[in-house]
C-alpha atoms as a PDB file:
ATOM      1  CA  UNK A   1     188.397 106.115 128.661  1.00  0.00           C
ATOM      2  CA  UNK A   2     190.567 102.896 127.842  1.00  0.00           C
ATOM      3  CA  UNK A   3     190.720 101.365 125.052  1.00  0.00           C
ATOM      4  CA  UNK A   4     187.673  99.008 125.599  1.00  0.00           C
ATOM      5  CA  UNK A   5     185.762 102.040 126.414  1.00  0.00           C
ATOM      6  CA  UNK A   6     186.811 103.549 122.965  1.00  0.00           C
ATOM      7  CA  UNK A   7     185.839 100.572 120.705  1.00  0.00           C
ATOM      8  CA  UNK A   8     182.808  99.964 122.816  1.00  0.00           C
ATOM      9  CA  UNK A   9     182.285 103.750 122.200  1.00  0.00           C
ATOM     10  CA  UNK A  10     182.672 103.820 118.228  1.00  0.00           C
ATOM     11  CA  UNK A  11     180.568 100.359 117.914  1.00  0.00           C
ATOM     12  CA  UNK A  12     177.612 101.200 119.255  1.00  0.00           C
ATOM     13  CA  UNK A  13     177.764 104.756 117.283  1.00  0.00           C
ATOM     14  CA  UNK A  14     178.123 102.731 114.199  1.00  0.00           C
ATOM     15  CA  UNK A  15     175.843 100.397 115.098  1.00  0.00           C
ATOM     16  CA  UNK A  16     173.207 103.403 115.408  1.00  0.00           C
ATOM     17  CA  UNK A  17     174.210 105.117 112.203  1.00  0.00           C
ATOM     18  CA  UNK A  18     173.147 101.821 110.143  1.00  0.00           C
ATOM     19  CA  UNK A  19     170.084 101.876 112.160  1.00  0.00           C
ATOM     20  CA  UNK A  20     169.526 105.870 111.425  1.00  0.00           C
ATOM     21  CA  UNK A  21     169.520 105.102 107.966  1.00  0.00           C
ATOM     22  CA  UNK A  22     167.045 102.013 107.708  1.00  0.00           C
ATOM     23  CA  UNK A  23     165.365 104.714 109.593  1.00  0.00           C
ATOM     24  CA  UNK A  24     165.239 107.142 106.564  1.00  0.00           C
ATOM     25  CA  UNK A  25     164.811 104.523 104.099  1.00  0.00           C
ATOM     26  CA  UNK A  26     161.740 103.321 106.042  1.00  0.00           C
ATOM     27  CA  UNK A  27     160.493 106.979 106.342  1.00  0.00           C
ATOM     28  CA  UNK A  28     161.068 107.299 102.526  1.00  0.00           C
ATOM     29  CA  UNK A  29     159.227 103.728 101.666  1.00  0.00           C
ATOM     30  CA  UNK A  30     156.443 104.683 104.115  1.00  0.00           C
ATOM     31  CA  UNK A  31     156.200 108.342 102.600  1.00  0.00           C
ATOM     32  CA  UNK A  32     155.809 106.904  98.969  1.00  0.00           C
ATOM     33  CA  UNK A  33     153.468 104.299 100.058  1.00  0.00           C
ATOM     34  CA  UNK A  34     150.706 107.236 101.881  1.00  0.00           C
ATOM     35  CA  UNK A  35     151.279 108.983  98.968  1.00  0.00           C
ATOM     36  CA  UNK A  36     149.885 106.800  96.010  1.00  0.00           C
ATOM     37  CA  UNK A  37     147.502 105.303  98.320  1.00  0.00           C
ATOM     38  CA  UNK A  38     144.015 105.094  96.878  1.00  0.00           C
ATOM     39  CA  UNK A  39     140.351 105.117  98.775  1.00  0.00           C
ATOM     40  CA  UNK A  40     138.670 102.105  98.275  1.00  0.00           C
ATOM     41  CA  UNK A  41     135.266 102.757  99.164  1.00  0.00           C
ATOM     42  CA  UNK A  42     133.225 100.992 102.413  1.00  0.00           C
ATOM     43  CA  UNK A  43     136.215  98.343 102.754  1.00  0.00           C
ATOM     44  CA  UNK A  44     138.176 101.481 104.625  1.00  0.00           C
ATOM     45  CA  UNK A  45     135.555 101.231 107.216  1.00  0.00           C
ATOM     46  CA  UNK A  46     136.445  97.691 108.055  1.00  0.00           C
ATOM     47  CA  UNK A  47     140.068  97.506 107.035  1.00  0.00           C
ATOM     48  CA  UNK A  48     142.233 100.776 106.674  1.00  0.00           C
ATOM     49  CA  UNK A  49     143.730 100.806 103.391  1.00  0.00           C
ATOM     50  CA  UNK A  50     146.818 103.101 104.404  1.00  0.00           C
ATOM     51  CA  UNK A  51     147.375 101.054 107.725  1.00  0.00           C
ATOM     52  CA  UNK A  52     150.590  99.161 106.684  1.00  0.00           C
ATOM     53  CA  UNK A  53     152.370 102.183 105.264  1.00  0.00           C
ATOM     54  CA  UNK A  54     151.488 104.524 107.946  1.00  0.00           C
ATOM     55  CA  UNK A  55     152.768 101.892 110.470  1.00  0.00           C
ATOM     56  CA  UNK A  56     155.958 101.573 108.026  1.00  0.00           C
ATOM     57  CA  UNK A  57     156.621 105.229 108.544  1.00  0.00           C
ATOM     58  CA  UNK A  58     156.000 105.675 111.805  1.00  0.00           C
ATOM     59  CA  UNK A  59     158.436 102.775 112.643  1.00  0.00           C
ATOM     60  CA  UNK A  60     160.833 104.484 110.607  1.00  0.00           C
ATOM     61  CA  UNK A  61     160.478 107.711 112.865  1.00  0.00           C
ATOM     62  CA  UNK A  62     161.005 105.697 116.061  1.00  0.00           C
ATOM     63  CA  UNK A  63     164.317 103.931 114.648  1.00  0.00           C
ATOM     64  CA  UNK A  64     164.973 107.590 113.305  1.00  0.00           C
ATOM     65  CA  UNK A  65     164.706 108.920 116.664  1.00  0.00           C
ATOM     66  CA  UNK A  66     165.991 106.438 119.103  1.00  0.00           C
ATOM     67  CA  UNK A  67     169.317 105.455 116.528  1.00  0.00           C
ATOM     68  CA  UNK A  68     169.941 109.511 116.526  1.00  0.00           C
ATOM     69  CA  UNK A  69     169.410 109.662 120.125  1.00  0.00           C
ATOM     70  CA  UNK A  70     172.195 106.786 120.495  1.00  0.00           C
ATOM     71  CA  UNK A  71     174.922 108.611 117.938  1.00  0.00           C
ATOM     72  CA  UNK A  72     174.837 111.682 120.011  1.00  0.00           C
ATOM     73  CA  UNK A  73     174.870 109.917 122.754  1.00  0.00           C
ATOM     74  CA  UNK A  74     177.802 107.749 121.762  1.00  0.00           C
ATOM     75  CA  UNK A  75     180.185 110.237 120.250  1.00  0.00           C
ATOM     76  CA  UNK A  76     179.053 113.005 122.656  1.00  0.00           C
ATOM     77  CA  UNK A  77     179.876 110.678 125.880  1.00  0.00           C
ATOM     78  CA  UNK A  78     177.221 111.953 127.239  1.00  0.00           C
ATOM     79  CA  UNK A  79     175.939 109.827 130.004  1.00  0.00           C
ATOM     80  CA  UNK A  80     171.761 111.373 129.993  1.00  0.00           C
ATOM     81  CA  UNK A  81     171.490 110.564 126.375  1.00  0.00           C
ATOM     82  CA  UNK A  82     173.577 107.042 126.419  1.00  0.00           C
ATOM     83  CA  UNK A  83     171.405 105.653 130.025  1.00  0.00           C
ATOM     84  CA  UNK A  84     168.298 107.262 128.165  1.00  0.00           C
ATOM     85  CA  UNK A  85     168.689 105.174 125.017  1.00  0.00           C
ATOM     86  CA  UNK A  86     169.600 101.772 127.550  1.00  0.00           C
ATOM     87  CA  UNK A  87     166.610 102.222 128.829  1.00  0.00           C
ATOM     88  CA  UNK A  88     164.755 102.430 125.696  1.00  0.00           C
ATOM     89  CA  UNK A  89     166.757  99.299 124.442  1.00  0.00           C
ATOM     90  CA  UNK A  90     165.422  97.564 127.365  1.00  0.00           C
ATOM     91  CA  UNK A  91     161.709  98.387 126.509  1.00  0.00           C
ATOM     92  CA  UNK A  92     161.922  97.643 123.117  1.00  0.00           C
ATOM     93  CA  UNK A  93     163.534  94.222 124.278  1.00  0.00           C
ATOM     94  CA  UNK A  94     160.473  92.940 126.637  1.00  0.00           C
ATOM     95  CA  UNK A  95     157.936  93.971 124.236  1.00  0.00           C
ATOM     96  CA  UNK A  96     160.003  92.502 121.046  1.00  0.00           C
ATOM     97  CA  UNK A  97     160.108  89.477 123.376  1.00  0.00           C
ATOM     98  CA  UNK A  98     156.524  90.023 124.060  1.00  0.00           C
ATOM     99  CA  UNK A  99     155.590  90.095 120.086  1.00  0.00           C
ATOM    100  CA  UNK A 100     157.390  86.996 119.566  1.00  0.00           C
ATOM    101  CA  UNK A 101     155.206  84.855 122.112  1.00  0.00           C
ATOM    102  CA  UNK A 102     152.200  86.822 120.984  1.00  0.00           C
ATOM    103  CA  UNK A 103     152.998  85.287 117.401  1.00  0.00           C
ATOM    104  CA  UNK A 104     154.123  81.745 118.773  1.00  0.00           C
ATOM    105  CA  UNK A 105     150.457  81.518 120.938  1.00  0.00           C
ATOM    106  CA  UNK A 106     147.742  82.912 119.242  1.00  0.00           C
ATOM    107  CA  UNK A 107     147.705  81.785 116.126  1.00  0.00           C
ATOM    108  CA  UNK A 108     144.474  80.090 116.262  1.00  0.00           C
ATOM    109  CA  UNK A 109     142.814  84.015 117.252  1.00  0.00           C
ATOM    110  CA  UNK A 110     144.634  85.758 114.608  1.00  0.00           C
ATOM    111  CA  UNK A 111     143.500  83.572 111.945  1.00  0.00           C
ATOM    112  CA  UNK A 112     140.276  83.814 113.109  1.00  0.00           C
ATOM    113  CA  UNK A 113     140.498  87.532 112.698  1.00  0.00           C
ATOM    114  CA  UNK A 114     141.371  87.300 109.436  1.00  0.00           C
ATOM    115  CA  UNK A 115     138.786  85.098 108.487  1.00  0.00           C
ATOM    116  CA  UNK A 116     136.698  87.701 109.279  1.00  0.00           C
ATOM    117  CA  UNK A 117     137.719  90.307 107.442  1.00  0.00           C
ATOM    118  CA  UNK A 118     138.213  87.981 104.202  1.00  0.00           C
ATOM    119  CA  UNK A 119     134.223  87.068 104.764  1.00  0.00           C
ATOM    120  CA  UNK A 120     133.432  91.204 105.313  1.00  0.00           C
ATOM    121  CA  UNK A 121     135.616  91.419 102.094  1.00  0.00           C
ATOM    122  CA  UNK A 122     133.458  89.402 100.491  1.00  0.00           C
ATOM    123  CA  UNK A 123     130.221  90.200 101.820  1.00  0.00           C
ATOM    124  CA  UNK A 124     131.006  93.786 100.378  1.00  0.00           C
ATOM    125  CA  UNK A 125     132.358  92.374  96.538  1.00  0.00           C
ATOM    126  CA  UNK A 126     129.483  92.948  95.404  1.00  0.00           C
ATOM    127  CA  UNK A 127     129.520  96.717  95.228  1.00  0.00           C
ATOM    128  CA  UNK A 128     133.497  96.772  95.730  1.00  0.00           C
ATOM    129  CA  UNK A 129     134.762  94.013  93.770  1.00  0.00           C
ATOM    130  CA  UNK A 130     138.230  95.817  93.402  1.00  0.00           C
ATOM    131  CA  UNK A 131     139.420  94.688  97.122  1.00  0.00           C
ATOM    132  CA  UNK A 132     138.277  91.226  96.256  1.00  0.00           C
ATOM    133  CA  UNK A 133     140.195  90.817  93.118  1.00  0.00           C
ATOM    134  CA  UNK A 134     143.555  92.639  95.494  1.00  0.00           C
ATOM    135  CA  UNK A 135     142.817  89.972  97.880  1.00  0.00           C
ATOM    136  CA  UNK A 136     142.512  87.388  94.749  1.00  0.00           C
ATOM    137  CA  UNK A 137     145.780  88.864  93.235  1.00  0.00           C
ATOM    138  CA  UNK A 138     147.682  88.547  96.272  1.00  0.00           C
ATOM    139  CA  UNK A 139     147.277  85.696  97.525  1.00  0.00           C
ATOM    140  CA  UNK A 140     146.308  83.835  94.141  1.00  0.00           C
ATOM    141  CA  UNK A 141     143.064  82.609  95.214  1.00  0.00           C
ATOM    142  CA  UNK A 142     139.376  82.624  94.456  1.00  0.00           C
ATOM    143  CA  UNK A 143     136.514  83.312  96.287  1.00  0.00           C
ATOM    144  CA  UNK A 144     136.619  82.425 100.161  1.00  0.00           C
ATOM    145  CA  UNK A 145     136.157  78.955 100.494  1.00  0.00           C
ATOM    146  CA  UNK A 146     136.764  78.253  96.657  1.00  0.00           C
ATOM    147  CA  UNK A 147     134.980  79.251  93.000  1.00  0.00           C
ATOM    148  CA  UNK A 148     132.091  77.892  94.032  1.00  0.00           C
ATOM    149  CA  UNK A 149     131.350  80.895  96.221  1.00  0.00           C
ATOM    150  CA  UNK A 150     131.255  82.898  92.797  1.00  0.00           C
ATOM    151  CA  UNK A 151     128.999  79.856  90.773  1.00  0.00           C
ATOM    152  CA  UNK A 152     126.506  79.213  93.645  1.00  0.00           C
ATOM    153  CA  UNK A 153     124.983  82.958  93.511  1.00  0.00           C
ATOM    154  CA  UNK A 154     125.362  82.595  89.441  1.00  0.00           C
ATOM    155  CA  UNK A 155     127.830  85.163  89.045  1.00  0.00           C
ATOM    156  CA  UNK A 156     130.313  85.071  86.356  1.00  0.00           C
ATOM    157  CA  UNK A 157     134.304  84.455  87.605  1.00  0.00           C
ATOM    158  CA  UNK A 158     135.792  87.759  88.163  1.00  0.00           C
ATOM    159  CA  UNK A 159     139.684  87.449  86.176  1.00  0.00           C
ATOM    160  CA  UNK A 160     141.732  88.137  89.423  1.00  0.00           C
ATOM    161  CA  UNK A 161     140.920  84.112  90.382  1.00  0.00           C
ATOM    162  CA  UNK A 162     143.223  83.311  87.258  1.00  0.00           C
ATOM    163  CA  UNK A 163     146.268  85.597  87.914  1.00  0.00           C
ATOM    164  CA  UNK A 164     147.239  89.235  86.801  1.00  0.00           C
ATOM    165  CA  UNK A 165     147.672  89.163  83.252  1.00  0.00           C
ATOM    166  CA  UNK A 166     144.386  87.015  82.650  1.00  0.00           C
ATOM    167  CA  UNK A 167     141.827  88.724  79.772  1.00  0.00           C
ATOM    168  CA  UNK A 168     139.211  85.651  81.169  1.00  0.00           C
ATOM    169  CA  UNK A 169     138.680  82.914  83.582  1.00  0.00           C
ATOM    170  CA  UNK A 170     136.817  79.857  83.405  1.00  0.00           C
ATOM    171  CA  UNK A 171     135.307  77.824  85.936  1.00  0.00           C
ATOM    172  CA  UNK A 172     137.883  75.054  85.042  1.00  0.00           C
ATOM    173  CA  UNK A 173     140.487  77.195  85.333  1.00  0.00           C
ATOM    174  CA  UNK A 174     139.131  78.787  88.350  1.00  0.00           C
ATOM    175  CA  UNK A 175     138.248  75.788  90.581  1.00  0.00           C
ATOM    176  CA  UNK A 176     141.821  75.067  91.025  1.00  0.00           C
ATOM    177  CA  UNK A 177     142.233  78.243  92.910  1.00  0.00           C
ATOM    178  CA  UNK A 178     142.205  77.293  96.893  1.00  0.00           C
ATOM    179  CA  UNK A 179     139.991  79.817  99.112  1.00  0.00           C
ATOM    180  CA  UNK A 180     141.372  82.893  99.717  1.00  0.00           C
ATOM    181  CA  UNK A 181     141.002  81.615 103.295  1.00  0.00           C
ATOM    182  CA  UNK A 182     142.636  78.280 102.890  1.00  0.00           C
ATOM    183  CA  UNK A 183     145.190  80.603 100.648  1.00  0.00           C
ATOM    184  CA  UNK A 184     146.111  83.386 103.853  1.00  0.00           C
ATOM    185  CA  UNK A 185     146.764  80.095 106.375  1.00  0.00           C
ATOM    186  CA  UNK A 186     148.783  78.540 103.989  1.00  0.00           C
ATOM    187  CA  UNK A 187     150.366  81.362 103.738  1.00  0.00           C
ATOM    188  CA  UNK A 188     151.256  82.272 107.445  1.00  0.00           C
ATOM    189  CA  UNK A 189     152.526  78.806 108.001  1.00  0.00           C
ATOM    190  CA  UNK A 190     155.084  79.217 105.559  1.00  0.00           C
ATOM    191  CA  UNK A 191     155.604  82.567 106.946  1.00  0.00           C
ATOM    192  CA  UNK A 192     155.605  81.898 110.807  1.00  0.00           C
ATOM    193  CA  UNK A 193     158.972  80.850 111.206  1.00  0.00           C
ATOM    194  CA  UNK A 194     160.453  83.640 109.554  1.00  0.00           C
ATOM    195  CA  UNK A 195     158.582  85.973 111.777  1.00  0.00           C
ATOM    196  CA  UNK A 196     159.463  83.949 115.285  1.00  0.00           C
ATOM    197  CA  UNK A 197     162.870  84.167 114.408  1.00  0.00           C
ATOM    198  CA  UNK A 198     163.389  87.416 112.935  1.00  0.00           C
ATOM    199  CA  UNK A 199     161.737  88.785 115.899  1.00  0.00           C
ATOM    200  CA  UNK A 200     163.972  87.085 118.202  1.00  0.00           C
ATOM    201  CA  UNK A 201     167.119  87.990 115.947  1.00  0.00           C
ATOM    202  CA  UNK A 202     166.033  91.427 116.011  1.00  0.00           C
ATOM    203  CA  UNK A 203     165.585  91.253 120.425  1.00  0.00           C
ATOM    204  CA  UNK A 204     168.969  89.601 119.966  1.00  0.00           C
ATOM    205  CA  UNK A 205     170.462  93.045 118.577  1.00  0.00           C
ATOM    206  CA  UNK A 206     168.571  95.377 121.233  1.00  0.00           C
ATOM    207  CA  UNK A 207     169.690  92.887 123.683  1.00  0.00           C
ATOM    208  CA  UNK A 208     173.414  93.601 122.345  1.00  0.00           C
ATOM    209  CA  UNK A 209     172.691  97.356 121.985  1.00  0.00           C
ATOM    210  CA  UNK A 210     171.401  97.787 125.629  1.00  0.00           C
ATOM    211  CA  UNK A 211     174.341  96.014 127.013  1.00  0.00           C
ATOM    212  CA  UNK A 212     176.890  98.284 125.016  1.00  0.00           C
ATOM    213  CA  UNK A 213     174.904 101.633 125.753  1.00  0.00           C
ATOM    214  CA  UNK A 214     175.225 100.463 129.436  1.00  0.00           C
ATOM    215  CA  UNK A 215     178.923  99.875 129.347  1.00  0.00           C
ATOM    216  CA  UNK A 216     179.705 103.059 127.631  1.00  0.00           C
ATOM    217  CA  UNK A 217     177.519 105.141 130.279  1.00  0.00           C
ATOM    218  CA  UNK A 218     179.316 103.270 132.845  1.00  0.00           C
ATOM    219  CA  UNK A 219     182.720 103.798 131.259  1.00  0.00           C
ATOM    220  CA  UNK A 220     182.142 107.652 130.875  1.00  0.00           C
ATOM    221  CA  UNK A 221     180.693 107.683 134.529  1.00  0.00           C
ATOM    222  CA  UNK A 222     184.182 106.116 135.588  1.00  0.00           C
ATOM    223  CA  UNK A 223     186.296 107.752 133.847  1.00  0.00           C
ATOM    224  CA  UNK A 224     184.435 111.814 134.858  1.00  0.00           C
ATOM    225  CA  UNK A 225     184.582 110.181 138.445  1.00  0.00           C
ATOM    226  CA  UNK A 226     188.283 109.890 138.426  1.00  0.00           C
ATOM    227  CA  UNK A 227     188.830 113.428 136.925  1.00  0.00           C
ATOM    228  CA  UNK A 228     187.639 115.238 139.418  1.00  0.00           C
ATOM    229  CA  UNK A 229     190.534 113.178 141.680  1.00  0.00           C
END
């Protein structure tokens, strides 16, 4: 190969060793996660407790995989592996690409959702009050419109609505809490642009990766052709 093919060659194999070892660290975080995960009683039947870090390690397989698959491909020359790994570039392109206008259009439908499982959250508290006061914690909240949610069916404020560390919480303290509702939207517009654009920053890089893995198959092809001459 030339030396365009050569840098091209050692780029894109660096490129995939930083991406095998998010990989690990991913499989690590995800493995540590599933580990200390507890049961939390009839909320697993309507929201999976061990969701996000099973999806965390699974994602850190496929980056695993695919990032390995473009090393050997890289440093091997082989043209099978290299094309093979294009082509998964590509795929992971259109449906990145995909994700990204999936975020940017449905908004309205996703917080919908989750309006839903905040009221089935609540509509369990009062035999699983734990998940409440996680959804309280996390989002620094009470109730899911407000306090008043706890005071209307005369129960007493639960101390998640005033923060972690709190021994008690009083109505006054409580009612200037938003809805955990109110809370989670407030939250995902702050959040939204991070997401759009990290998703397309992130297409951005397969788009790169695809283009590089094609040149370098294409360089290899080239220069076996003119070998056999």
């Amino acid at each position: 190969m030339d030396c365009g093919g050569v840098l091209v060659k050692y780029i894109l194999f660096i490129f995939n060793i930083l991406f095998v070892v998010c990989g690990i660290l991913l499989i690590v975080f995800g493995s540590i996660l599933v580990s200390h995960i507890q049961q939390v009683g009839s909320f697993a039947q309507t929201f999976e407790a061990n969701s996000v870090p099973i999806a965390i390690l699974i994602l850190g397989c496929v980056i695993f995989i695919i990032s390995f698959l473009g090393c050997c491909g890289a440093i091997r020359e082989d043209t099978c592996c290299t094309m093979t790994y294009s082509v998964i570039m590509l795929v992971l392109l259109l449906v990145q690409i995909a994700l990204v206008i999936l975020v940017w259009t449905q908004r309205a439908k996703f917080l919908k959702y989750v309006d839903q499982i905040v009221e089935t959250i609540w509509e369990q508290h009062k035999t699983d009050q734990k998940v409440m006061d996680a959804l309280q914690l996390t989002f620094n909240c009470c109730g899911v419109d407000g306090a008043t949610d706890y005071t209307m069916n005369l129960e007493s404020i639960p101390n998640s609505c005033c923060g972690t560390n709190a021994v008690s919480c009083s109505v006054l303290d409580a009612i200037k809490k938003p809805g955990c509702e109110e809370a989670f939207h407030s939250f995902w517009d702050k959040s939204i642009n991070i997401v759009r654009y990290a998703g397309l920053g992130v297409a951005a890089i397969e788009l790169v990766a695809f283009i590089f893995a094609c040149c370098l198959a294409n360089q290899v092809r080239n220069s076996k052709r003119r070998a056999n001459y």
